[in-house]
N, C-alpha and C. Protein backbone atom coordinates (compact mmCIF):
# COMPACT_ATOMS: atom_id res chain seq x y z
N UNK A 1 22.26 9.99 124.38
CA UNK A 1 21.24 10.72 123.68
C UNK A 1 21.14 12.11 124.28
N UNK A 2 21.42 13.03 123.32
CA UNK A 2 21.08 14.42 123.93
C UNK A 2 19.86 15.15 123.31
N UNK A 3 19.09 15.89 124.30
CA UNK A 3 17.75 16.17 123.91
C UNK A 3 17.77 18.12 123.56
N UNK A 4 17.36 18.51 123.10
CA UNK A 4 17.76 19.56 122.57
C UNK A 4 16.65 20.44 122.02
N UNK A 5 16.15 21.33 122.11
CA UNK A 5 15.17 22.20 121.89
C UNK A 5 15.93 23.69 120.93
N UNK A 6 14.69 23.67 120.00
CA UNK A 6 15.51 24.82 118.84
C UNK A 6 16.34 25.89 119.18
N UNK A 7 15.84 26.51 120.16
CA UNK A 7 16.63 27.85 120.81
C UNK A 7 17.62 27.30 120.98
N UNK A 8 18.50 25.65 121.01
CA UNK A 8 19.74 25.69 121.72
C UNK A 8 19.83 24.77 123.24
N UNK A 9 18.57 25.45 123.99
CA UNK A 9 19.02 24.97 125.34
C UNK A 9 18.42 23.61 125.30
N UNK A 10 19.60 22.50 126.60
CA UNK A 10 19.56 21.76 126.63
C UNK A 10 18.29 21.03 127.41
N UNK A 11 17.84 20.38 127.00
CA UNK A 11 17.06 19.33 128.58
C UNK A 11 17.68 17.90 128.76
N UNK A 12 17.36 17.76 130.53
CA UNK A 12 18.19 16.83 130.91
C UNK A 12 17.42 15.60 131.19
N UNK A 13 17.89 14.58 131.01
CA UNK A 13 17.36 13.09 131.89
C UNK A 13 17.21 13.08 133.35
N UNK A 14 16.07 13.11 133.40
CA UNK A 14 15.40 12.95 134.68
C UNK A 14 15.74 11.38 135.37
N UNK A 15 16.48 11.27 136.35
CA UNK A 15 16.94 9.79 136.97
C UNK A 15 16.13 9.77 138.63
N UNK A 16 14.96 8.67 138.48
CA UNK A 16 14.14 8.91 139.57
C UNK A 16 15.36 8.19 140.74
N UNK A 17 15.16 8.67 142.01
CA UNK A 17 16.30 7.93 142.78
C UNK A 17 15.16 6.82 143.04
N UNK A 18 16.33 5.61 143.41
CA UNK A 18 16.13 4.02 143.69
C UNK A 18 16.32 3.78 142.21
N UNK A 19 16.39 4.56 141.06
CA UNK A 19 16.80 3.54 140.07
C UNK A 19 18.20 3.28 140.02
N UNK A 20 18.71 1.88 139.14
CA UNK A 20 19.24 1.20 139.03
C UNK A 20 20.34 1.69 137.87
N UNK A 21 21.56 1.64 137.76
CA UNK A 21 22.44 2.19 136.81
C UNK A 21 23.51 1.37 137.29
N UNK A 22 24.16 1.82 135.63
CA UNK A 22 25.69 1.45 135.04
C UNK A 22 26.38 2.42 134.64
N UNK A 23 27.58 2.15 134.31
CA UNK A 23 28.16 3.17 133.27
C UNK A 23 27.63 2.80 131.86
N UNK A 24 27.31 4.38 131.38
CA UNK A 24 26.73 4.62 130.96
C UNK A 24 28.14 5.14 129.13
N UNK A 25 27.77 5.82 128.05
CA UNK A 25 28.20 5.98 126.73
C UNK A 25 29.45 6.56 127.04
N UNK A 26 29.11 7.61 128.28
CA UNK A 26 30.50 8.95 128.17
C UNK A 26 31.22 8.85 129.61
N UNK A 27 31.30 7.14 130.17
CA UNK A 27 31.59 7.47 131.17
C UNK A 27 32.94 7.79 131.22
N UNK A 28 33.41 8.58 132.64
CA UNK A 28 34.55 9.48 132.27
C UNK A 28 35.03 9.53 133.91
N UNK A 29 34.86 8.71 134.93
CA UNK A 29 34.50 8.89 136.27
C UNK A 29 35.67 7.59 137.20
N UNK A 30 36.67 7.31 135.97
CA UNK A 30 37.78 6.42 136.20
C UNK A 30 36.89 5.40 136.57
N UNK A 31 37.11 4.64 138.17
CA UNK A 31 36.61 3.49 138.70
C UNK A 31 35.97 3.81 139.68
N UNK A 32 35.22 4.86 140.11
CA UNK A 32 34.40 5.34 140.79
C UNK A 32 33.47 4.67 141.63
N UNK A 33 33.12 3.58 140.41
CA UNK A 33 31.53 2.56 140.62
C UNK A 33 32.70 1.07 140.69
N UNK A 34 33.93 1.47 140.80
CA UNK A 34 34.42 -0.51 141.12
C UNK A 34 34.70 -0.89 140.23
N UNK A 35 34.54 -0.69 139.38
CA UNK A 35 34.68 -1.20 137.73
C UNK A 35 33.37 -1.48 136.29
N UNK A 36 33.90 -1.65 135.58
CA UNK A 36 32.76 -2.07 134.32
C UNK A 36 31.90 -3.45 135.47
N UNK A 37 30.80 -2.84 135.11
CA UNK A 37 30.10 -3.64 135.45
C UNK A 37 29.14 -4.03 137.06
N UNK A 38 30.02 -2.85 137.32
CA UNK A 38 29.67 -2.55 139.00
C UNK A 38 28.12 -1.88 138.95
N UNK A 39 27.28 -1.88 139.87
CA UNK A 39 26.30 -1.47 139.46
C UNK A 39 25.79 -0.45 140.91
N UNK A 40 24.79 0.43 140.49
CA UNK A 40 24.80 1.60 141.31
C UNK A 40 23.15 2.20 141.65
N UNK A 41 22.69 2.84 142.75
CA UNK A 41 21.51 3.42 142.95
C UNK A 41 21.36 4.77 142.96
N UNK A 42 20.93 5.67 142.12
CA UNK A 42 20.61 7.08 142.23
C UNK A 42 20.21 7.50 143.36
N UNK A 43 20.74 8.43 143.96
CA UNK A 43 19.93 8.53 144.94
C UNK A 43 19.61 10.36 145.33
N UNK A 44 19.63 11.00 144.06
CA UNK A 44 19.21 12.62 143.97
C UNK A 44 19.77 12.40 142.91
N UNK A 45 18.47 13.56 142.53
CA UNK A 45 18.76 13.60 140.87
C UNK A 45 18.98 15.73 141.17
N UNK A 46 19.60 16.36 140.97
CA UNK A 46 20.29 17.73 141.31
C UNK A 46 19.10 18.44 139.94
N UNK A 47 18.59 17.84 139.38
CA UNK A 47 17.72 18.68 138.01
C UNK A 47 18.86 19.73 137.14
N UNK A 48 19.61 19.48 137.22
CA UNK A 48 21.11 20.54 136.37
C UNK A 48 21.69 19.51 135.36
N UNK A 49 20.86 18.15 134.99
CA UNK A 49 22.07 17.67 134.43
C UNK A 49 22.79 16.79 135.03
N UNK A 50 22.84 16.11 136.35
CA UNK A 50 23.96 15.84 136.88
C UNK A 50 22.99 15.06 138.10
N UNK A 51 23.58 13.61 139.19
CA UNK A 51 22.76 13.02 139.45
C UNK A 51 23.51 12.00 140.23
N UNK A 52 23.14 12.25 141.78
CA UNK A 52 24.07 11.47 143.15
C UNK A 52 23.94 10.21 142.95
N UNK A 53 24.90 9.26 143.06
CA UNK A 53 24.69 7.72 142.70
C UNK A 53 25.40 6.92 143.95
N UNK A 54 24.68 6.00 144.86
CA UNK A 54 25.58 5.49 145.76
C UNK A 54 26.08 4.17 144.83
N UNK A 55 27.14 3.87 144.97
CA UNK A 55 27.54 2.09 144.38
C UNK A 55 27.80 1.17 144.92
N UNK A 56 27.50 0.14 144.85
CA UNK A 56 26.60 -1.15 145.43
C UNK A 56 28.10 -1.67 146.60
N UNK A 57 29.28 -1.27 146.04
CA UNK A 57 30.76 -1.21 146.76
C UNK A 57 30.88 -0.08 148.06
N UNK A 58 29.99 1.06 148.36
CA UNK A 58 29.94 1.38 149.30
C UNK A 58 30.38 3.46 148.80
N UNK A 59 30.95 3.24 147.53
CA UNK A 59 31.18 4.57 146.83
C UNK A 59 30.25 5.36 146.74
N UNK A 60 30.43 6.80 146.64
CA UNK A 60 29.20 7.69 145.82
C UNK A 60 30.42 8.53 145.51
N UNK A 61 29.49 8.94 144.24
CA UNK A 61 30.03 9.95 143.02
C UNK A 61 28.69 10.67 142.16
N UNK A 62 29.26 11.97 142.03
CA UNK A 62 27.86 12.71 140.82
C UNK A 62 28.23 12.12 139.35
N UNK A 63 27.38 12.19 138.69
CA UNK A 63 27.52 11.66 137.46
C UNK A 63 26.58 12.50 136.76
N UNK A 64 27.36 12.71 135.25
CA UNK A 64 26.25 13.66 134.23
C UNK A 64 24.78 12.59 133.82
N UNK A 65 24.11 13.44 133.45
CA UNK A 65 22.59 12.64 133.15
C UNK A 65 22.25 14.07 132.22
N UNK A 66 23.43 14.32 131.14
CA UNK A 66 23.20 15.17 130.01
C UNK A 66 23.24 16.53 130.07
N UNK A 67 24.29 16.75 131.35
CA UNK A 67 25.12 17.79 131.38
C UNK A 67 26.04 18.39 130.72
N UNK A 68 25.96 19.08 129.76
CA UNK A 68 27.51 19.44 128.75
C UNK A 68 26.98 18.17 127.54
N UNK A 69 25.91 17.87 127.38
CA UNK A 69 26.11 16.48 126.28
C UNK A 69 26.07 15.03 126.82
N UNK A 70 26.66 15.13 127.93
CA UNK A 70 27.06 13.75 128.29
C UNK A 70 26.30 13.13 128.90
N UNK A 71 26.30 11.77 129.18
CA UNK A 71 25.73 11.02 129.71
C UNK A 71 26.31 9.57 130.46
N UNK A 72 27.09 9.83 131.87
CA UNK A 72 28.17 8.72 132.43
C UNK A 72 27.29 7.50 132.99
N UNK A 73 26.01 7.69 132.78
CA UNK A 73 25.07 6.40 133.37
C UNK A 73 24.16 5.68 132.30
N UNK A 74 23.75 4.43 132.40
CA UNK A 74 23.00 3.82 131.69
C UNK A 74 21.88 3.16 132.38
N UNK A 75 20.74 2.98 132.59
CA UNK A 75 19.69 2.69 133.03
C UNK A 75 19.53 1.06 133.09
N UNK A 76 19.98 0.30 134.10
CA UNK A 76 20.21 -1.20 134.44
C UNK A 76 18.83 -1.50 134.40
N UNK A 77 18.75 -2.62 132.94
CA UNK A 77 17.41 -3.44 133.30
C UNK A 77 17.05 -4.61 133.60
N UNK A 78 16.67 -4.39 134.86
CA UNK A 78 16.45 -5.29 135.30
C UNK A 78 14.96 -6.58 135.77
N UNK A 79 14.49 -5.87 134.28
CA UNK A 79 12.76 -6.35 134.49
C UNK A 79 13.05 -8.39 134.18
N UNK A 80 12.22 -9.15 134.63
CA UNK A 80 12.64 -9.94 134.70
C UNK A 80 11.87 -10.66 133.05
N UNK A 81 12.64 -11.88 132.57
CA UNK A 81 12.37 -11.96 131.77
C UNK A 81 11.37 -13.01 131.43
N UNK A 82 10.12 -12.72 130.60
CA UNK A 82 9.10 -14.11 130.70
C UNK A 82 9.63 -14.93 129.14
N UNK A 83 8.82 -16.48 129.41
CA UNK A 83 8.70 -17.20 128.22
C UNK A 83 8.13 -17.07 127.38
N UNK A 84 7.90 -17.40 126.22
CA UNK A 84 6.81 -17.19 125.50
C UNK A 84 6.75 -19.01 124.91
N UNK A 85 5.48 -19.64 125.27
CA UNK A 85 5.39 -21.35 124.83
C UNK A 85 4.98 -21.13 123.33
């Protein structure tokens, strides 16, 4: 999702660090995070677009958060799930 204001300029996704991520629509970052499915903690968000991620494998890599369009992370949810009787 890219967010976009009339003049043109872009705004970016704000990724609070300690949250929880995946690869995300445009990821583009080879195996960075271990593979599909590897999962990762923000841990600085740079406010440009772009956003430090350690991965749960011991990696870190920047990743866009709607830099240029893109978006290489997806927001892991992990809320837990209730019943309904």
């Amino acid at each position: 999702m890219e967010l976009s204001r009339e003049n043109g300029s872009q705004d970016f996704v704000l990724m609070a660090e300690g949250l929880r991520v995946v690869r995300g629509p445009d990821w583009s970052l080879r195996n960075a995070d271990g593979g599909e499915g590897h999962v990762g903690t923000v841990i600085q968000d740079f406010g440009n677009g772009t956003a430090e991620v350690v991965w749960d494998m011991g990696t870190q890599s920047t990743c866009k958060t709607g830099k240029d369009g893109k978006f290489d992370l997806s927001i892991l949810d992990s809320a837990p799930l209730s019943e309904f009787k």
